[in-house]
Each structure stands twice: as structure tokens, then as C-alpha cells.
N, C-alpha and C. Protein backbone atom coordinates (compact mmCIF):
# COMPACT_ATOMS: atom_id res chain seq x y z
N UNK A 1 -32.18 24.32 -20.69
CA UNK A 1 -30.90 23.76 -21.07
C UNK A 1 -30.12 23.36 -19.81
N UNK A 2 -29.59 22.33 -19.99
CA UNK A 2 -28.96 21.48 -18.61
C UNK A 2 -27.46 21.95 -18.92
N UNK A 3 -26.97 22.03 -18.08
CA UNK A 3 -25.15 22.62 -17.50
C UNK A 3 -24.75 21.25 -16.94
N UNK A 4 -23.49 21.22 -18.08
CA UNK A 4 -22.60 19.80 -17.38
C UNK A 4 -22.07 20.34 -16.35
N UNK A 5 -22.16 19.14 -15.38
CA UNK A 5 -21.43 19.25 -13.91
C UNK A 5 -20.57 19.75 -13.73
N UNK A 6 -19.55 18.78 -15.16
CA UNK A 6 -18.14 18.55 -15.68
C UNK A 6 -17.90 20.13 -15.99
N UNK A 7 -18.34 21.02 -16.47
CA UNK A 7 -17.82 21.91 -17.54
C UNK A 7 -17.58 23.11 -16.72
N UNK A 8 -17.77 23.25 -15.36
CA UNK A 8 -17.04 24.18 -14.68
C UNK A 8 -15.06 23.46 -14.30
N UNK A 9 -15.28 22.47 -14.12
CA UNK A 9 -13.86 21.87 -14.11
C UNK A 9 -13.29 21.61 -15.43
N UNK A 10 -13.92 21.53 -16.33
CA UNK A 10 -13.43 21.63 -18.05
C UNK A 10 -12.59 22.92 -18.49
N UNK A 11 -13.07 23.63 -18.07
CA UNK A 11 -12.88 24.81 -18.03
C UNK A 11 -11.38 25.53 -17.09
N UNK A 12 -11.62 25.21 -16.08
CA UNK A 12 -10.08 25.17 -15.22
C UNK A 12 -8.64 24.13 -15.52
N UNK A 13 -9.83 22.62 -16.13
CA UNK A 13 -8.09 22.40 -17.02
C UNK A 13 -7.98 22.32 -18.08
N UNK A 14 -8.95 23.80 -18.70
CA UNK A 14 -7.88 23.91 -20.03
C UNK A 14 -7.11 25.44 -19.65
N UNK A 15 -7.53 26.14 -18.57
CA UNK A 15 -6.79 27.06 -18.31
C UNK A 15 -5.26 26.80 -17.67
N UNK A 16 -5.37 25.68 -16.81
CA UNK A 16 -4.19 25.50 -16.13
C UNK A 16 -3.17 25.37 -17.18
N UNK A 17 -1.88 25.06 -16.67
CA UNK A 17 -0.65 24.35 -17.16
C UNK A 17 -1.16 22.58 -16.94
N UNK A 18 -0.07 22.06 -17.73
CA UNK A 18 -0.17 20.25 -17.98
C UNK A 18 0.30 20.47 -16.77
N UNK A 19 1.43 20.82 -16.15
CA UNK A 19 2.61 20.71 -14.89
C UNK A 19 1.17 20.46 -13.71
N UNK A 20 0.73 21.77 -13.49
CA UNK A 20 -0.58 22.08 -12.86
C UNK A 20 -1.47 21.62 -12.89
N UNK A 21 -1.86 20.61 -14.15
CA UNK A 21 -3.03 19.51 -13.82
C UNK A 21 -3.02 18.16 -13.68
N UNK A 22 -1.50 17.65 -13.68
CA UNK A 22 -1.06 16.86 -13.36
C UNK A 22 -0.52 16.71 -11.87
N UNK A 23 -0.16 17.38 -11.53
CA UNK A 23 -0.10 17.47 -10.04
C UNK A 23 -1.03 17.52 -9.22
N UNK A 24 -2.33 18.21 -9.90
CA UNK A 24 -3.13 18.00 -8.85
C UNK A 24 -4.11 16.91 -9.34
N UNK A 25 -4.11 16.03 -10.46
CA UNK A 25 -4.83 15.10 -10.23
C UNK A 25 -3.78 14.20 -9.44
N UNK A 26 -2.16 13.82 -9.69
CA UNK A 26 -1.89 13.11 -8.78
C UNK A 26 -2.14 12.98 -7.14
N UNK A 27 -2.58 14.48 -7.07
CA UNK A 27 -2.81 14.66 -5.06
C UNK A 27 -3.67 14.21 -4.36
N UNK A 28 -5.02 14.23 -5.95
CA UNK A 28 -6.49 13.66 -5.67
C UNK A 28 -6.12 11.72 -5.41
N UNK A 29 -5.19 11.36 -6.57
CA UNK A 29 -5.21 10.24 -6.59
C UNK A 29 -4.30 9.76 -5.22
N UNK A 30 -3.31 10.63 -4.86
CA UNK A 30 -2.54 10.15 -3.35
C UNK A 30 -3.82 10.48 -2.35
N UNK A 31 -4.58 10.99 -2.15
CA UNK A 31 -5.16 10.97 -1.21
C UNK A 31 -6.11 10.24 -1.32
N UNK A 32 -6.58 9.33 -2.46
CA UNK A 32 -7.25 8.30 -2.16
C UNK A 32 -7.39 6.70 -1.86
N UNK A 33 -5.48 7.17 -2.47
CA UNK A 33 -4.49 5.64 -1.86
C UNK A 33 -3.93 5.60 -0.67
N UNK A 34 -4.48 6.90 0.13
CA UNK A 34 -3.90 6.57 1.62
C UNK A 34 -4.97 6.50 2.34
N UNK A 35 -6.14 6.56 2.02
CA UNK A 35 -8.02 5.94 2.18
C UNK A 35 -7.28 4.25 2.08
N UNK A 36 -7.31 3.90 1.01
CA UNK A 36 -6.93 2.53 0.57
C UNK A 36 -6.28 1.99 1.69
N UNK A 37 -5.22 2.24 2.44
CA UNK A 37 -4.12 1.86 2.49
C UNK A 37 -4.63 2.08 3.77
N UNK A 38 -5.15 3.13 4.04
CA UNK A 38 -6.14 2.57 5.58
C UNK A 38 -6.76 1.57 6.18
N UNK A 39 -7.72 1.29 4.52
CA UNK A 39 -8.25 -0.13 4.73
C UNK A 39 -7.68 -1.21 4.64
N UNK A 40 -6.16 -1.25 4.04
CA UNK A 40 -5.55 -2.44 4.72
C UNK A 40 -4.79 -2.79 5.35
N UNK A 41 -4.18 -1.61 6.06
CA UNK A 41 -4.04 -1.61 7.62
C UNK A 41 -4.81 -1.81 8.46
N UNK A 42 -6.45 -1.44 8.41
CA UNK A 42 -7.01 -2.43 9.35
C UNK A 42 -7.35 -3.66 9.40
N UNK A 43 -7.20 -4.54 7.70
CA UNK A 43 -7.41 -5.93 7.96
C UNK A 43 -5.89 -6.43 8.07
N UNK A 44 -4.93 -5.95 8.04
CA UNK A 44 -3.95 -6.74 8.58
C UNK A 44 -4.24 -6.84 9.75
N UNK A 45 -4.72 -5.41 10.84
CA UNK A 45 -4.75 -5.67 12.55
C UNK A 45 -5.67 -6.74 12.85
N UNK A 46 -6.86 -6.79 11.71
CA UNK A 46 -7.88 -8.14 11.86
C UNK A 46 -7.35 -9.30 11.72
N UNK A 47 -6.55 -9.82 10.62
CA UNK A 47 -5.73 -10.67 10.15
C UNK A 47 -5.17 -11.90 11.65
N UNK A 48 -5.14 -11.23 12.52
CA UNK A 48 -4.37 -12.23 13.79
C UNK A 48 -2.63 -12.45 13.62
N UNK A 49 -2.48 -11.72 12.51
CA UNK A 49 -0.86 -11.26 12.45
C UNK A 49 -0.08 -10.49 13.75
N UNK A 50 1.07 -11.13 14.70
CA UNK A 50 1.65 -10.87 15.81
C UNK A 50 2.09 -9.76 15.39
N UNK A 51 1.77 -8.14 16.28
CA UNK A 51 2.57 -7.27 16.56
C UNK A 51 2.20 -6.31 15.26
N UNK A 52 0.81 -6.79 14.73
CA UNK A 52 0.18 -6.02 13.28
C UNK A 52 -0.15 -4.62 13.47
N UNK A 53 -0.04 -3.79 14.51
CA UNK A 53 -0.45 -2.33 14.20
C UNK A 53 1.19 -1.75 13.59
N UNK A 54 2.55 -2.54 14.43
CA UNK A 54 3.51 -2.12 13.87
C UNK A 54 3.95 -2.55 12.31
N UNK A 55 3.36 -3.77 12.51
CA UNK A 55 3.95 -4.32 10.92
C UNK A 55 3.19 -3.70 9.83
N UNK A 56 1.86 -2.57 9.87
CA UNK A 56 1.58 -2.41 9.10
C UNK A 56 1.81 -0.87 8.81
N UNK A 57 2.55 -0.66 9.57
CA UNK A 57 3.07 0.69 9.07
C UNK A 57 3.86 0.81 7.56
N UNK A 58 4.29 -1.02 7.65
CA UNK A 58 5.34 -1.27 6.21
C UNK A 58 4.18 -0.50 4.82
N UNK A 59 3.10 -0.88 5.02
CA UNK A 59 2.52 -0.41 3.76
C UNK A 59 3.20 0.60 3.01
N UNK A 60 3.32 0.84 1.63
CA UNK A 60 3.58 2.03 1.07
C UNK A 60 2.49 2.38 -0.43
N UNK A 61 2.54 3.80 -0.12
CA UNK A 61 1.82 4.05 -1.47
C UNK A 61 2.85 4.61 -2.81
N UNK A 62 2.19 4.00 -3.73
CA UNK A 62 2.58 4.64 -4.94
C UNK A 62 1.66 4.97 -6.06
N UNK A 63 2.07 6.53 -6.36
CA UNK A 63 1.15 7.43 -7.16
C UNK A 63 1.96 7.72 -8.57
N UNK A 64 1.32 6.72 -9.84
CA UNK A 64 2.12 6.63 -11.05
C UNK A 64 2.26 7.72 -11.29
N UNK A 65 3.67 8.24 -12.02
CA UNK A 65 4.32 9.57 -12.29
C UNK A 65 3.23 10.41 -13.34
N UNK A 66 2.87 9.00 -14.11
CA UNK A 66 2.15 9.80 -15.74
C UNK A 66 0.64 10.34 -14.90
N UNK A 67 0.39 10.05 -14.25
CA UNK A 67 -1.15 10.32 -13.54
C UNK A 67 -2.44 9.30 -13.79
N UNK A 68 -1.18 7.80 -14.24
CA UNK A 68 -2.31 6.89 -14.17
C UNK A 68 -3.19 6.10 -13.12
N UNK A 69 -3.11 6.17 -12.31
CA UNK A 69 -3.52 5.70 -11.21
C UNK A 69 -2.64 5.03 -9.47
N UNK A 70 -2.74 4.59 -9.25
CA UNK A 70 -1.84 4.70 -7.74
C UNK A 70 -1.95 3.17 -7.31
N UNK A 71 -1.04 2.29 -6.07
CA UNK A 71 -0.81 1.13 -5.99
C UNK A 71 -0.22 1.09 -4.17
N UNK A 72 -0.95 0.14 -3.56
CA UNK A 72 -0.37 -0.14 -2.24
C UNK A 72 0.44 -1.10 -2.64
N UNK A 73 1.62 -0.86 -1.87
CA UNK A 73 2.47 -2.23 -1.76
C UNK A 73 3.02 -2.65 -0.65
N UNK A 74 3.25 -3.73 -0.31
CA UNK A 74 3.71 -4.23 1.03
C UNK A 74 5.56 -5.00 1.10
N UNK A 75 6.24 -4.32 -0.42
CA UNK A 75 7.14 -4.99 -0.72
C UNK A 75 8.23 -3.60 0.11
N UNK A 76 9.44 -4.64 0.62
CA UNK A 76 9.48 -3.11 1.45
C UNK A 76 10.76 -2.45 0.91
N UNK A 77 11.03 -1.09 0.70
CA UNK A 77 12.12 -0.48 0.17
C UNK A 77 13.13 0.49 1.16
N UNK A 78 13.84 0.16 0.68
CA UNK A 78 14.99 1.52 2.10
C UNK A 78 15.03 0.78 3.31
N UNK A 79 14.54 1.55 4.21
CA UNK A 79 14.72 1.18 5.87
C UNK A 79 12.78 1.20 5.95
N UNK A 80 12.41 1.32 4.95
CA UNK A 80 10.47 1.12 5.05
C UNK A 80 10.25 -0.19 4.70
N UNK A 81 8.83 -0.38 5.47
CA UNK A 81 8.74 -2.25 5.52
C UNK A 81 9.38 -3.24 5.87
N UNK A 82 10.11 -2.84 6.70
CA UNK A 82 10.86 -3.93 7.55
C UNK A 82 10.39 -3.92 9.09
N UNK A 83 9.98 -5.22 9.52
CA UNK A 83 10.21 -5.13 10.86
C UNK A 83 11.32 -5.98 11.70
N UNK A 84 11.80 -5.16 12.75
CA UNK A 84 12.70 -5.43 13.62
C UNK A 84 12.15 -6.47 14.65
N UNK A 85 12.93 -7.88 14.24
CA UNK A 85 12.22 -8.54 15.49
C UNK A 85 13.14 -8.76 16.62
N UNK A 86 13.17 -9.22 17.65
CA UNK A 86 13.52 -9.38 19.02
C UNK A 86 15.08 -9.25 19.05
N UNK A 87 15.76 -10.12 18.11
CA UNK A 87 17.39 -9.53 18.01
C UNK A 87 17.78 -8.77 17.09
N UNK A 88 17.09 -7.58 16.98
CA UNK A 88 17.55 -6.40 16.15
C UNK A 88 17.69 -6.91 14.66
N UNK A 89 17.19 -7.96 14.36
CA UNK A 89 17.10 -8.16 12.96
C UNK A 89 15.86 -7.70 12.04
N UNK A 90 16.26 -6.94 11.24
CA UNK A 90 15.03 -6.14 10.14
C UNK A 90 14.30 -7.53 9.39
N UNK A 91 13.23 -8.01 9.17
CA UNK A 91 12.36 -8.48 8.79
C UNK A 91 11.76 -8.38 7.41
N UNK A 92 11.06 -8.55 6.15
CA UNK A 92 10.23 -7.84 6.06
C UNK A 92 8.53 -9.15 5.83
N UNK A 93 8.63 -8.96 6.91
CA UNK A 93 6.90 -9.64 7.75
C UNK A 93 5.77 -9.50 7.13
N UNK A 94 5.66 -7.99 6.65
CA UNK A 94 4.39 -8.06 6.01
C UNK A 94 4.67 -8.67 4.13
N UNK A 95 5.53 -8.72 3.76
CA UNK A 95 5.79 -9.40 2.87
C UNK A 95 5.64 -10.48 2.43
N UNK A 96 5.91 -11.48 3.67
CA UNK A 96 5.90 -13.02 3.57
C UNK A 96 4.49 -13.35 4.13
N UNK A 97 3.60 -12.27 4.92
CA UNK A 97 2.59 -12.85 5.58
C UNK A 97 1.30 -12.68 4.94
N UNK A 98 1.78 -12.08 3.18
CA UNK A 98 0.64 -11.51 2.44
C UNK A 98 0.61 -12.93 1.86
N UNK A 99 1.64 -13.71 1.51
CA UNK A 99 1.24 -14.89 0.59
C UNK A 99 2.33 -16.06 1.28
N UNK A 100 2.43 -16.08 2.37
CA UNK A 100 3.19 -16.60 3.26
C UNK A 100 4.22 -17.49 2.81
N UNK A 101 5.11 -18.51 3.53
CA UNK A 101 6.48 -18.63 2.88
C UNK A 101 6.11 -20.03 2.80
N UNK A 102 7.28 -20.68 2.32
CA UNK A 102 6.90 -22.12 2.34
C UNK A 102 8.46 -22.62 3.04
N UNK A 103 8.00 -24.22 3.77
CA UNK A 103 8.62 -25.05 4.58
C UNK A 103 10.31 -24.68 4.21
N UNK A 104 11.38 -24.67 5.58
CA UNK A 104 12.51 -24.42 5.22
C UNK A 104 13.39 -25.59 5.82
N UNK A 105 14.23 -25.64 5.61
CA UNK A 105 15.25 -26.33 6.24
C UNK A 105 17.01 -25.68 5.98
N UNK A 106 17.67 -26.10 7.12
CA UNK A 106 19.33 -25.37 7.55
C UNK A 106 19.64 -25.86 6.07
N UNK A 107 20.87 -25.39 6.18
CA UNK A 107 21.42 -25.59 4.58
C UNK A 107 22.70 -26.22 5.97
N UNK A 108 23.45 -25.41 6.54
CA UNK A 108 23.95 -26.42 7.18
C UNK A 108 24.24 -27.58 8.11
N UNK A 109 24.97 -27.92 8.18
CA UNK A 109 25.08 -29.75 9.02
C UNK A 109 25.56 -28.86 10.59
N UNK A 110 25.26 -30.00 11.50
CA UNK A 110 26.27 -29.28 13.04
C UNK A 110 26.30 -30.56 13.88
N UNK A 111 26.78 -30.55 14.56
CA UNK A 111 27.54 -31.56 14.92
C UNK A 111 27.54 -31.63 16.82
N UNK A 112 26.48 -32.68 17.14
CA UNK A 112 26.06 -32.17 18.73
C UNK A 112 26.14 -33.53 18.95
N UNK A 113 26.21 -34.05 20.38
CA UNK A 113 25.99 -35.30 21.02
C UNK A 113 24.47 -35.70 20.89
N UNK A 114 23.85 -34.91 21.01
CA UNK A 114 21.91 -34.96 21.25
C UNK A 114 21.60 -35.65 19.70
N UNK A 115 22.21 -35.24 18.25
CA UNK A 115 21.11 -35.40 17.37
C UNK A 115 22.84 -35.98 16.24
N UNK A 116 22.16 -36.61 15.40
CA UNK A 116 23.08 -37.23 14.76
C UNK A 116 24.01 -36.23 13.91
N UNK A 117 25.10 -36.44 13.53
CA UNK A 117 25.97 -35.33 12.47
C UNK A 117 25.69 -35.32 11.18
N UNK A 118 25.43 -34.24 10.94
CA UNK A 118 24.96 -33.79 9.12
C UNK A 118 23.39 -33.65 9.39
N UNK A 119 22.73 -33.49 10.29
CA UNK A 119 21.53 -33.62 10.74
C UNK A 119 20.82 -31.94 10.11
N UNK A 120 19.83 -32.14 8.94
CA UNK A 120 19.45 -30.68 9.07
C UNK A 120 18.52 -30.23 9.90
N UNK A 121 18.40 -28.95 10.06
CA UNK A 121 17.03 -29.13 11.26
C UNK A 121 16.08 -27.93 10.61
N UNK A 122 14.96 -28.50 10.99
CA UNK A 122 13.13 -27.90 10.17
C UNK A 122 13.30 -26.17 11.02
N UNK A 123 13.23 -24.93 9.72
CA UNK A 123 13.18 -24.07 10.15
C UNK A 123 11.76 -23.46 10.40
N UNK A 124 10.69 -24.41 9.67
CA UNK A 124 9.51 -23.77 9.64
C UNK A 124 9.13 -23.21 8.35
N UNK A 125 7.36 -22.89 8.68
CA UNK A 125 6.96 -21.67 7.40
C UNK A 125 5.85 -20.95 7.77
N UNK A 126 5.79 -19.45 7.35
CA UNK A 126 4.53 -18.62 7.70
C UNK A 126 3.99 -19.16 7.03
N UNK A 127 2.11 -18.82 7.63
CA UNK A 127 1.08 -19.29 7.19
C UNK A 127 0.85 -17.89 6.23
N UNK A 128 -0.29 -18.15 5.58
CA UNK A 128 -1.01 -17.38 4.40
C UNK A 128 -1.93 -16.22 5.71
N UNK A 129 -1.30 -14.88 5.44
CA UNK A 129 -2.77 -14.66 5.94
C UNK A 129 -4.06 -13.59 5.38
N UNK A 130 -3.53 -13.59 3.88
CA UNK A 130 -4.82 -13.12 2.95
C UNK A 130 -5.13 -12.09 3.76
N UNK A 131 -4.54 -11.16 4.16
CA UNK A 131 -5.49 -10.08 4.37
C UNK A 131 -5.55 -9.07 3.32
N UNK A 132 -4.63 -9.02 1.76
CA UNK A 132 -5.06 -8.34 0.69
C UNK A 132 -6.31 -9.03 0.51
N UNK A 133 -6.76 -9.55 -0.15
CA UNK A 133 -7.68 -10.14 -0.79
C UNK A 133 -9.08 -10.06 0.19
N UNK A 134 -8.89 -9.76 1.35
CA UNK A 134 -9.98 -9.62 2.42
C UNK A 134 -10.10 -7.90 1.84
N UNK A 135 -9.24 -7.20 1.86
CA UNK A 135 -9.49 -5.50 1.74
C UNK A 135 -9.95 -5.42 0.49
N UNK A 136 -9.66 -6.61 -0.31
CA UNK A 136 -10.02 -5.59 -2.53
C UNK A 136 -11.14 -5.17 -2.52
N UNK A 137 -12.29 -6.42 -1.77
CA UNK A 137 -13.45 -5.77 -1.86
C UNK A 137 -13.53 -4.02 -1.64
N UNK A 138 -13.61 -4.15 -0.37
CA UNK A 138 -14.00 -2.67 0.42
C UNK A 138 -13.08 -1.29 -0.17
N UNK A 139 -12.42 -1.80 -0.38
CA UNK A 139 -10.87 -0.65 -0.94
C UNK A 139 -11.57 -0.13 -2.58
N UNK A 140 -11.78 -1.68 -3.18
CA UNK A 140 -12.85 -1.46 -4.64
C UNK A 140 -13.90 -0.52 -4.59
N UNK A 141 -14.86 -0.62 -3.25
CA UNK A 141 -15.80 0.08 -3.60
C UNK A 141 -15.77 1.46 -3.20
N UNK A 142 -14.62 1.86 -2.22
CA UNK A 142 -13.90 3.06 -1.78
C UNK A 142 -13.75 3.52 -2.87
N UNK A 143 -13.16 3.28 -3.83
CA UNK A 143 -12.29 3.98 -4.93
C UNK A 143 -13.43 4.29 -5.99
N UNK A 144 -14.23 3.32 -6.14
CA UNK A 144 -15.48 3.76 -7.16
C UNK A 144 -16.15 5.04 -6.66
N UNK A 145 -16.63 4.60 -5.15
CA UNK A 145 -17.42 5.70 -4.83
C UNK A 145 -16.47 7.41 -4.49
N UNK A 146 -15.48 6.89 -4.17
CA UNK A 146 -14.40 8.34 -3.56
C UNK A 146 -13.49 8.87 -4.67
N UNK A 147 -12.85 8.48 -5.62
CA UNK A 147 -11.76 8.95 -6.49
C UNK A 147 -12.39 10.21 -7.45
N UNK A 148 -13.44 9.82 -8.18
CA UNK A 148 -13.55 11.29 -8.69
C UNK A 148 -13.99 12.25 -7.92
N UNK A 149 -14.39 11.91 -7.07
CA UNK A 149 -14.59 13.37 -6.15
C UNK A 149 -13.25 14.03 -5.61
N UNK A 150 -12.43 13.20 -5.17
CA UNK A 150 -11.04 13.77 -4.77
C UNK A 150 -10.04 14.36 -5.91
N UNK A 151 -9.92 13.54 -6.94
CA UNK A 151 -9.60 14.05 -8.36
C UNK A 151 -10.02 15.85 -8.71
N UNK A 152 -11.61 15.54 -8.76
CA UNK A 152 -12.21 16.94 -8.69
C UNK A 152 -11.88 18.04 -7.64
N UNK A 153 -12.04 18.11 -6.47
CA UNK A 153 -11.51 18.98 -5.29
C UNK A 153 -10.32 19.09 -5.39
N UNK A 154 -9.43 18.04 -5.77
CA UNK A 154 -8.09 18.69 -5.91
C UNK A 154 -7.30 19.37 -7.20
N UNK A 155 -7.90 18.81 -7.84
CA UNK A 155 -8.10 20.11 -9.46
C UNK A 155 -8.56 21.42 -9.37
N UNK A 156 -9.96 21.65 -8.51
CA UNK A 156 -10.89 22.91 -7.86
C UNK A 156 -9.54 23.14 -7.10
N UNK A 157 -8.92 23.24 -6.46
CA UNK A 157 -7.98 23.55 -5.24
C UNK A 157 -6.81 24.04 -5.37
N UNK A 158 -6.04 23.38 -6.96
CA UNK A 158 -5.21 24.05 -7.43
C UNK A 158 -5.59 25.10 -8.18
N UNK A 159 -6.25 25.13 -8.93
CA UNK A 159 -7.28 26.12 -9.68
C UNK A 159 -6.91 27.18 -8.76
N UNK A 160 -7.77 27.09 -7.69
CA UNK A 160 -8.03 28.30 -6.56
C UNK A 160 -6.48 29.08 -6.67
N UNK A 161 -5.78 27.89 -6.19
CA UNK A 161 -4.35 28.44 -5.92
C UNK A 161 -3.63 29.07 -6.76
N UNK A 162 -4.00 28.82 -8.04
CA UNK A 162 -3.51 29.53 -9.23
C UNK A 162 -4.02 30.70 -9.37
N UNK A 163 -5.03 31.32 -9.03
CA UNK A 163 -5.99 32.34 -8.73
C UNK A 163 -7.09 32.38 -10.32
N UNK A 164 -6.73 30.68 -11.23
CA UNK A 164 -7.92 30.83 -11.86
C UNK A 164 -9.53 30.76 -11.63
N UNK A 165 -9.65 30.53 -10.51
CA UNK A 165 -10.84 30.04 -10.38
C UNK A 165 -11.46 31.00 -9.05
């Protein structure tokens, strides 16, 4: 007679609390979105994005409350994901450089001897530099091959800590 793998951890969450097995599958699942989030911090530094080991600190993780699964984002919140460029102005860089911006121009007119009056002038636009879409692969197959194992160890771990196991 064969023994499910599963049924020593079956067993620890039906002993735990919900509180207690929810927390620790969320810990399994944060620690496999900051694996993730590794890997796309290093294709931003690949990316050829100026000044990318700092700008990618913006990354942030998020680990859904209900324990559905977890999400990098590069959208930036608080005083996180912003970068400070040369005149102390906060940024947020990795934002615009995930799906880059499009062509701008002044909204206002100015008034110089050099260039005619009411003259707007071309502010520019970031380029695209896809470095999500370079990481889904590798991050994809991270998560197939790594999440239930971390899920599991960190279920085994609270267990321990609870002194059920």
C-alpha cells in the first residue's frame, strides 16, 4: 500500500487553525515572489535601462490577503518606486520604462529672441524596454517548479512551531 506524499501535510492542516494555515501558506507564497522579483530585477539590469540596479529596487511584491496567489508590481506607492533623478525630483522610471511613454510636447508658449513666440518645444519619449515580458518566461517556470515546495516547508514550519508536528 502506497502513502500519499500529501497526507503527512493533510494532516497538519487539519490540525492547525485557518489563522495558522493561512499565514503560512501566504509566507510560502511571499517567498516565492521575492524568487520572482529577483528575476526581474535582473532583466531590468540586462534591459540597458540607465542607473537599473537602483531603479529596480522600485519593484514591489504583493501577497493576496485571501491566500490566492502573489503579484510583482513596478507601479510605485508611498516614497517606494520612485527614482530621484539629478534635481531631486522623484521619478517613477521603472513605470514608464516597462511600457514606455509616448511623444510629449510643453503645454506652454515662452517667449525668446532665438525661436519664435508661442513656440512649443518637443519634450521627448521613453523607449519600450520589455523587460517584463523577457522575465514571464523564466519567473513561469520558477513558480511551476518552486511554489509547492515552499507552500509545503512553510506549512511543515509552522506546524513545527505550533508544536503539532
Amino acid at each position: 500500500m502506497e502513502q500519499d506524499p500529501a497526507s503527512p501535510l493533510r494532516e497538519f492542516s487539519e490540525k492547525m487553525t485557518k489563522r495558522q494555515l493561512r499565514t503560512a501558506v501566504k509566507g510560502g507564497f511571499r517567498k516565492e515572489a521575492n524568487e520572482v522579483k529577483k528575476i526581474i530585477a535582473s532583466e531590468v539590469s540586462k534591459s540597458g535601462l540607465g542607473n537599473a540596479r537602483q531603479v529596480a529596487k522600485g519593484l514591489r511584491v504583493y501577497v493576496y490577503s485571501q491566500g490566492g496567489g502573489f503579484m510583482v508590481n513596478t507601479v510605485p506607492r508611498g516614497t517606494k518606486g520612485f527614482h530621484r533623478n539629478r534635481f531631486g525630483k522623484e521619478k517613477p522610471v521603472l513605470m514608464w520604462a516597462a511600457d514606455g511613454t509616448k511623444e510629449r510636447w510643453s503645454k506652454k508658449s515662452y517667449n525668446s529672441r532665438k525661436y519664435k513666440a508661442h513656440q512649443k518645444r518637443r519634450m521627448g519619449r521613453m523607449p519600450r524596454y520589455d523587460y517584463i515580458t523577457k522575465a514571464e518566461r523564466p519567473a513561469t517556470e520558477h513558480v511551476e517548479k518552486h511554489l509547492l515546495r515552499e507552500v509545503d516547508e512553510a506549512v511543515l514550519k509552522a506546524a513545527k512551531k505550533a508544536g503539532i508536528g
